[in-house]
PDB file of N, CA and C in Angstrom:
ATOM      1  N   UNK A   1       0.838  -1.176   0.000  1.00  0.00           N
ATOM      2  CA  UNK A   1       0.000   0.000   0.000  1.00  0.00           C
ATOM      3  C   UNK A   1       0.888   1.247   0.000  1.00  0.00           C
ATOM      4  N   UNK A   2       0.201   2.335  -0.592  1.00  0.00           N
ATOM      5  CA  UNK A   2       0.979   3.493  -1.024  1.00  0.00           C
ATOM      6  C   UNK A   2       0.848   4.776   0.258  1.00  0.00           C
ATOM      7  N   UNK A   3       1.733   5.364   0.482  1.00  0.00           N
ATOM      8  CA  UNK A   3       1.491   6.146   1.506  1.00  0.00           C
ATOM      9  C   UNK A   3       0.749   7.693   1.153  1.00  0.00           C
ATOM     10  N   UNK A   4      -0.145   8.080   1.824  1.00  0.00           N
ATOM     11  CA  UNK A   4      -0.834   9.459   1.347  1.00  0.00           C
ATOM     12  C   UNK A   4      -0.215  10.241   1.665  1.00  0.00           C
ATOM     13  N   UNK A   5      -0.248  10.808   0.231  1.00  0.00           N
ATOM     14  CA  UNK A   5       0.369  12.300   0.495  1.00  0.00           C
ATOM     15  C   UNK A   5      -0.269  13.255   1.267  1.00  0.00           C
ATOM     16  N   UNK A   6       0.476  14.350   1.682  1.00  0.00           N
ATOM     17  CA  UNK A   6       0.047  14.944   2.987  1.00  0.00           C
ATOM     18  C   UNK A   6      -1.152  15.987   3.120  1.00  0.00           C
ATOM     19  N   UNK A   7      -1.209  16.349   1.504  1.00  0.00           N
ATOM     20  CA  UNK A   7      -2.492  17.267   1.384  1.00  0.00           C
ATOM     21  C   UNK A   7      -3.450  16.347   0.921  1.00  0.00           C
ATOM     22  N   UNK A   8      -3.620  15.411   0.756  1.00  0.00           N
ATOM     23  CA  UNK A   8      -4.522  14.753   0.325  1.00  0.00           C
ATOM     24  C   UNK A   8      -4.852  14.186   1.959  1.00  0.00           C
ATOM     25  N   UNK A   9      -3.747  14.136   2.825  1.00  0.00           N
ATOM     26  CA  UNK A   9      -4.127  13.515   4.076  1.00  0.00           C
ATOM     27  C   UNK A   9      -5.215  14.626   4.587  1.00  0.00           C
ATOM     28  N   UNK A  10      -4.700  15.565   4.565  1.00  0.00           N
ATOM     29  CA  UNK A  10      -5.430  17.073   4.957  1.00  0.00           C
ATOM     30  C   UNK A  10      -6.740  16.770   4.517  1.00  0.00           C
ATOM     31  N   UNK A  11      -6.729  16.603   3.095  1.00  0.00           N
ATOM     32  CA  UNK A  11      -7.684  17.044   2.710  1.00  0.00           C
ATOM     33  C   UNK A  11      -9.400  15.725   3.259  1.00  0.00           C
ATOM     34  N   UNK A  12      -8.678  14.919   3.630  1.00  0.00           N
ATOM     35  CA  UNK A  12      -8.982  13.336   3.856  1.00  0.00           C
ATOM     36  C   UNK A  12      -9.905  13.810   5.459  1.00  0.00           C
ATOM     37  N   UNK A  13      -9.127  14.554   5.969  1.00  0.00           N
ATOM     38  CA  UNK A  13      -9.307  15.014   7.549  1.00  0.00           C
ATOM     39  C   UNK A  13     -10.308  16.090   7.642  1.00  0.00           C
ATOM     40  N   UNK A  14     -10.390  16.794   6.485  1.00  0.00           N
ATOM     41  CA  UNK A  14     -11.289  17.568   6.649  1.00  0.00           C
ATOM     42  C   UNK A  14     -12.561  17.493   6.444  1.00  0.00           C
ATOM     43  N   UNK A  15     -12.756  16.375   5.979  1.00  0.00           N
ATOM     44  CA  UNK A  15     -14.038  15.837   5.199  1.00  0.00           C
ATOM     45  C   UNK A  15     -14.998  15.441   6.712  1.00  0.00           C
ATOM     46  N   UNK A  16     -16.622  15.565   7.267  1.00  0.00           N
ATOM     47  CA  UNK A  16     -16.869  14.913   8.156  1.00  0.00           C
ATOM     48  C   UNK A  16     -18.045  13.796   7.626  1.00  0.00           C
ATOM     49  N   UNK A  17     -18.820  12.833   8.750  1.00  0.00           N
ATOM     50  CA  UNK A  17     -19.396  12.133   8.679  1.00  0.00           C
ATOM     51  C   UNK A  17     -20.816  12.677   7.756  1.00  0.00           C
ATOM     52  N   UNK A  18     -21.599  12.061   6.912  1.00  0.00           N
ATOM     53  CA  UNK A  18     -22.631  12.209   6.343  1.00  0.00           C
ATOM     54  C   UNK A  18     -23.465  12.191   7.036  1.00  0.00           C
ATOM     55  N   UNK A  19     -23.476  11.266   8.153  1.00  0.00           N
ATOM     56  CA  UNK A  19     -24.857  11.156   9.016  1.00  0.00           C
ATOM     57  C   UNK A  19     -24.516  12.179  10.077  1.00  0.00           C
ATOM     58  N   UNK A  20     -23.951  12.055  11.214  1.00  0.00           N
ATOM     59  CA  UNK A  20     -23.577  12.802  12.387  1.00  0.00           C
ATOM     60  C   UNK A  20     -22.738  14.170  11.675  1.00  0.00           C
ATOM     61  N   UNK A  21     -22.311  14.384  11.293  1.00  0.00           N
ATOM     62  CA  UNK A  21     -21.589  15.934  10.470  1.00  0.00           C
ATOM     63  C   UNK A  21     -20.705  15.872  11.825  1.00  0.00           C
ATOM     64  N   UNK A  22     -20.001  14.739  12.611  1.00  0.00           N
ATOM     65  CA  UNK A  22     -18.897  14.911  12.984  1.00  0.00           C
ATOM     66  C   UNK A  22     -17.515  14.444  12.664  1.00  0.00           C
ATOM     67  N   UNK A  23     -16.640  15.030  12.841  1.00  0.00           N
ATOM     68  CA  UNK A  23     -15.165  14.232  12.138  1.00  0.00           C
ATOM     69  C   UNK A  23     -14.797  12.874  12.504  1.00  0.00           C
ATOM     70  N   UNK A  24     -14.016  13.165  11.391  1.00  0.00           N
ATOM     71  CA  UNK A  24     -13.934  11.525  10.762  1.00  0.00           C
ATOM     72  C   UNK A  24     -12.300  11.236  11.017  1.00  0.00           C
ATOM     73  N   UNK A  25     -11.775   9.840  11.410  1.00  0.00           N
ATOM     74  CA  UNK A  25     -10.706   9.294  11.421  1.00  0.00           C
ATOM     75  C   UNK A  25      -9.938   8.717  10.231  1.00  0.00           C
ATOM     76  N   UNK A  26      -8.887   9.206   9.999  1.00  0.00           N
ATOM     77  CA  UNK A  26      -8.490   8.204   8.797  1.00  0.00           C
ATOM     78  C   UNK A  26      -7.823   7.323   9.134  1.00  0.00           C
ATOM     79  N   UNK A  27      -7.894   6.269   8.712  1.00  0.00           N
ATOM     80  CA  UNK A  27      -7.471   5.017   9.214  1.00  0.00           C
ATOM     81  C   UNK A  27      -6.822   4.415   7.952  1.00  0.00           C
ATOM     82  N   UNK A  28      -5.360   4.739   7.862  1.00  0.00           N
ATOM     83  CA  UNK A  28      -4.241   4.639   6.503  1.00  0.00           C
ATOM     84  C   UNK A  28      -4.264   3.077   6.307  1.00  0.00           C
ATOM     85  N   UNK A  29      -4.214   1.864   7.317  1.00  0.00           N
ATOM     86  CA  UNK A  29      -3.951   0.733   7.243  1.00  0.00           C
ATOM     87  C   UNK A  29      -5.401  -0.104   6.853  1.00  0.00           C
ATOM     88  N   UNK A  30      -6.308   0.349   6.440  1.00  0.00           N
ATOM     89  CA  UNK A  30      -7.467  -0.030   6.335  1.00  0.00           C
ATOM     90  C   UNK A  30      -8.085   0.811   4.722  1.00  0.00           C
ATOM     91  N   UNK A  31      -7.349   2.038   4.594  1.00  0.00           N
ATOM     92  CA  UNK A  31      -8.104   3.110   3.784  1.00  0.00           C
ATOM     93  C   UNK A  31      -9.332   3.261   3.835  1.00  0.00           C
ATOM     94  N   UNK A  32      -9.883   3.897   5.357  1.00  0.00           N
ATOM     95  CA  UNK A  32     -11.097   4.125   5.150  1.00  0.00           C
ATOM     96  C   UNK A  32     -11.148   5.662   6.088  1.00  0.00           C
ATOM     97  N   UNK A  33     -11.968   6.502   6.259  1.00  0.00           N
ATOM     98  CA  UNK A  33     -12.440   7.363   7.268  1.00  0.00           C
ATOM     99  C   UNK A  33     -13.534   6.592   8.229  1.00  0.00           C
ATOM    100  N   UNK A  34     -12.975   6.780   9.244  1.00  0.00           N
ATOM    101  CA  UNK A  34     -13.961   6.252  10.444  1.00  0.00           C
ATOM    102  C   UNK A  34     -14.576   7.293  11.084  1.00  0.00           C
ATOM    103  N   UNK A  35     -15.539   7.136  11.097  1.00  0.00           N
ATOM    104  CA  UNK A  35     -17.004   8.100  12.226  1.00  0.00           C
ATOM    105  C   UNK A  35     -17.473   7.142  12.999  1.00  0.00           C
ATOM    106  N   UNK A  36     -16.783   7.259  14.485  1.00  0.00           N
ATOM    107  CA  UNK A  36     -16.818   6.659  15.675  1.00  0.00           C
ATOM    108  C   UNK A  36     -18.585   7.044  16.308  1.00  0.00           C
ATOM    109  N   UNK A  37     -18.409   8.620  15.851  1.00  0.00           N
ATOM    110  CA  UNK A  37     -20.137   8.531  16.038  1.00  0.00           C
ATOM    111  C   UNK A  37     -21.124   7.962  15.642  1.00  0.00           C
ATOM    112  N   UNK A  38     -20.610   7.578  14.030  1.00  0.00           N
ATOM    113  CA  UNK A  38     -21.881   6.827  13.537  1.00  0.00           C
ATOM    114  C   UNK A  38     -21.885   5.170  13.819  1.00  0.00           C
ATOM    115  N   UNK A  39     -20.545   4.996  13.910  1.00  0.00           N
ATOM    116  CA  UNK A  39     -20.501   3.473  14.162  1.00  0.00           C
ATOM    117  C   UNK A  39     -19.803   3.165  12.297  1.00  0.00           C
ATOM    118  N   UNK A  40     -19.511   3.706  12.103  1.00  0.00           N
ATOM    119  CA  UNK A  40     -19.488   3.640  10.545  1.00  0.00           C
ATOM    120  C   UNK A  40     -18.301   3.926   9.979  1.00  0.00           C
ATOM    121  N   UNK A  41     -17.420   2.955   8.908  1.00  0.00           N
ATOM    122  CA  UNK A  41     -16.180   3.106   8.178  1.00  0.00           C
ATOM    123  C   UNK A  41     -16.072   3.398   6.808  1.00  0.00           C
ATOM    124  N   UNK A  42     -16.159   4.683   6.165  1.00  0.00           N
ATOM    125  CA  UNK A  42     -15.986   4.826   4.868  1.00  0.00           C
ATOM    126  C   UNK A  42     -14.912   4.425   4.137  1.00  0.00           C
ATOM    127  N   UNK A  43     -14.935   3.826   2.836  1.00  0.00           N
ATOM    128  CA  UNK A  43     -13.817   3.403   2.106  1.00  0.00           C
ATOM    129  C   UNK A  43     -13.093   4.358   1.082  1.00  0.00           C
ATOM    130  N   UNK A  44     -12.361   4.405   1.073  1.00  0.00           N
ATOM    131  CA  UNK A  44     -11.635   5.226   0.319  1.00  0.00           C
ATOM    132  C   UNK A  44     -11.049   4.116  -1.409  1.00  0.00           C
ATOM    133  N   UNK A  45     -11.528   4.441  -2.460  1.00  0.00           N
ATOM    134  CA  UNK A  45     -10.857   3.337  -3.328  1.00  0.00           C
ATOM    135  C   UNK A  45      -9.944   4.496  -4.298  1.00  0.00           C
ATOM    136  N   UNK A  46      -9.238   3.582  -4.655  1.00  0.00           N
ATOM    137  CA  UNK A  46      -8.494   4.788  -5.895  1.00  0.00           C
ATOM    138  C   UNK A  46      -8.221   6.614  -5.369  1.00  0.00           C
ATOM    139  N   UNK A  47      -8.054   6.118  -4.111  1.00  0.00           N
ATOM    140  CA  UNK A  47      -7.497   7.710  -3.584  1.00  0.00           C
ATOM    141  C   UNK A  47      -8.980   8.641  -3.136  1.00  0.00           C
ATOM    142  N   UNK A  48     -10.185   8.166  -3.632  1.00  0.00           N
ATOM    143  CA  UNK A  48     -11.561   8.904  -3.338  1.00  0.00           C
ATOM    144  C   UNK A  48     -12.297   8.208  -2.355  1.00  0.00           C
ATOM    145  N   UNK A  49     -12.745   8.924  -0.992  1.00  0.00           N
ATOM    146  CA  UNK A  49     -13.720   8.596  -0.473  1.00  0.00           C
ATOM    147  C   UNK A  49     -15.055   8.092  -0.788  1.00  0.00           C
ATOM    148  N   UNK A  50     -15.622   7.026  -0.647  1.00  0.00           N
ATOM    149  CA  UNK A  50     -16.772   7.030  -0.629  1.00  0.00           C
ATOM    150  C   UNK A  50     -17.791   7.081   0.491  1.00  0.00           C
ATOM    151  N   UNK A  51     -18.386   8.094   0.549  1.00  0.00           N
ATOM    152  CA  UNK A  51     -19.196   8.699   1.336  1.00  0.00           C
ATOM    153  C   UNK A  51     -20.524   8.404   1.344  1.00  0.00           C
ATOM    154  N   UNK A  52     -20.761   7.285   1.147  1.00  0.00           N
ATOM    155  CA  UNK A  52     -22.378   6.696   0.943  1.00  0.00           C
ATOM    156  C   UNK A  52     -22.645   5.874   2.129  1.00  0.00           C
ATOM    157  N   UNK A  53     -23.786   5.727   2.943  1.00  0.00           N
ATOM    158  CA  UNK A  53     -24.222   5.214   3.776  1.00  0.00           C
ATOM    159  C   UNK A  53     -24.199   3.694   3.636  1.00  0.00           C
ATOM    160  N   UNK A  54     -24.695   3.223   2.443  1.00  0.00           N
ATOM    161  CA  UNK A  54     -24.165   2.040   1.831  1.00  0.00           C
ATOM    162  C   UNK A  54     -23.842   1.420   1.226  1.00  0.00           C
ATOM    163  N   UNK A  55     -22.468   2.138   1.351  1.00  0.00           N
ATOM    164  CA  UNK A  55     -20.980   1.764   0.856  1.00  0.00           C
ATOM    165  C   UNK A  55     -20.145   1.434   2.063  1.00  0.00           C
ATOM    166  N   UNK A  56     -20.548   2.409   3.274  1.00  0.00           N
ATOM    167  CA  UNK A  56     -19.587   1.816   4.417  1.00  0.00           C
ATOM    168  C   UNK A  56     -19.959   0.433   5.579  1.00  0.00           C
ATOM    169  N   UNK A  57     -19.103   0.351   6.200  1.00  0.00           N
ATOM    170  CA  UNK A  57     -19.054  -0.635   7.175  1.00  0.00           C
ATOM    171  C   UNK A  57     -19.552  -0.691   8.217  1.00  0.00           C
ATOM    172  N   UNK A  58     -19.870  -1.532   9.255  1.00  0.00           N
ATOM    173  CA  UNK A  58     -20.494  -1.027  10.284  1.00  0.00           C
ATOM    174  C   UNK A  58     -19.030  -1.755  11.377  1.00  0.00           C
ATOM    175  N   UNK A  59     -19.251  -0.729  12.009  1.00  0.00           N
ATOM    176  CA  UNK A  59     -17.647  -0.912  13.172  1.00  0.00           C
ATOM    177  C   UNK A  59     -18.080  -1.896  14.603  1.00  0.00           C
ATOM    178  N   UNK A  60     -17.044  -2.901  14.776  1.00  0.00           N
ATOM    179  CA  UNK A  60     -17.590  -3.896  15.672  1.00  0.00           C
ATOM    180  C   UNK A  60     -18.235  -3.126  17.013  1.00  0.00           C
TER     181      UNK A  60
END
């Protein structure tokens, strides 16, 4: 796996949750943004978030 560049990390961080509109974790070893509020892990493919309710994961 490729390491993110740092404005794209930025830019990764700034993005928040769809449901709760609170911030989101990026989680590099997984490529996803995590929203601990929602219970929920967005995937990131090809460098782009996907930000769809279901598209993400649900967190144990």
């Amino acid at each position: 796996m490729t390491e993110t560049p740092h404005s794209d990390r930025k830019m990764l961080e700034s993005l928040v949750c769809p449901v709760t509109h609170a911030p989101l974790a990026y989680d590099a070893a997984h490529q996803e943004l995590v929203s601990k509020a929602a219970g929920l892990a967005f995937p990131i493919r090809g460098g782009i978030p996907i930000m769809l309710v279901d598209e993400a994961r649900q967190l144990d």
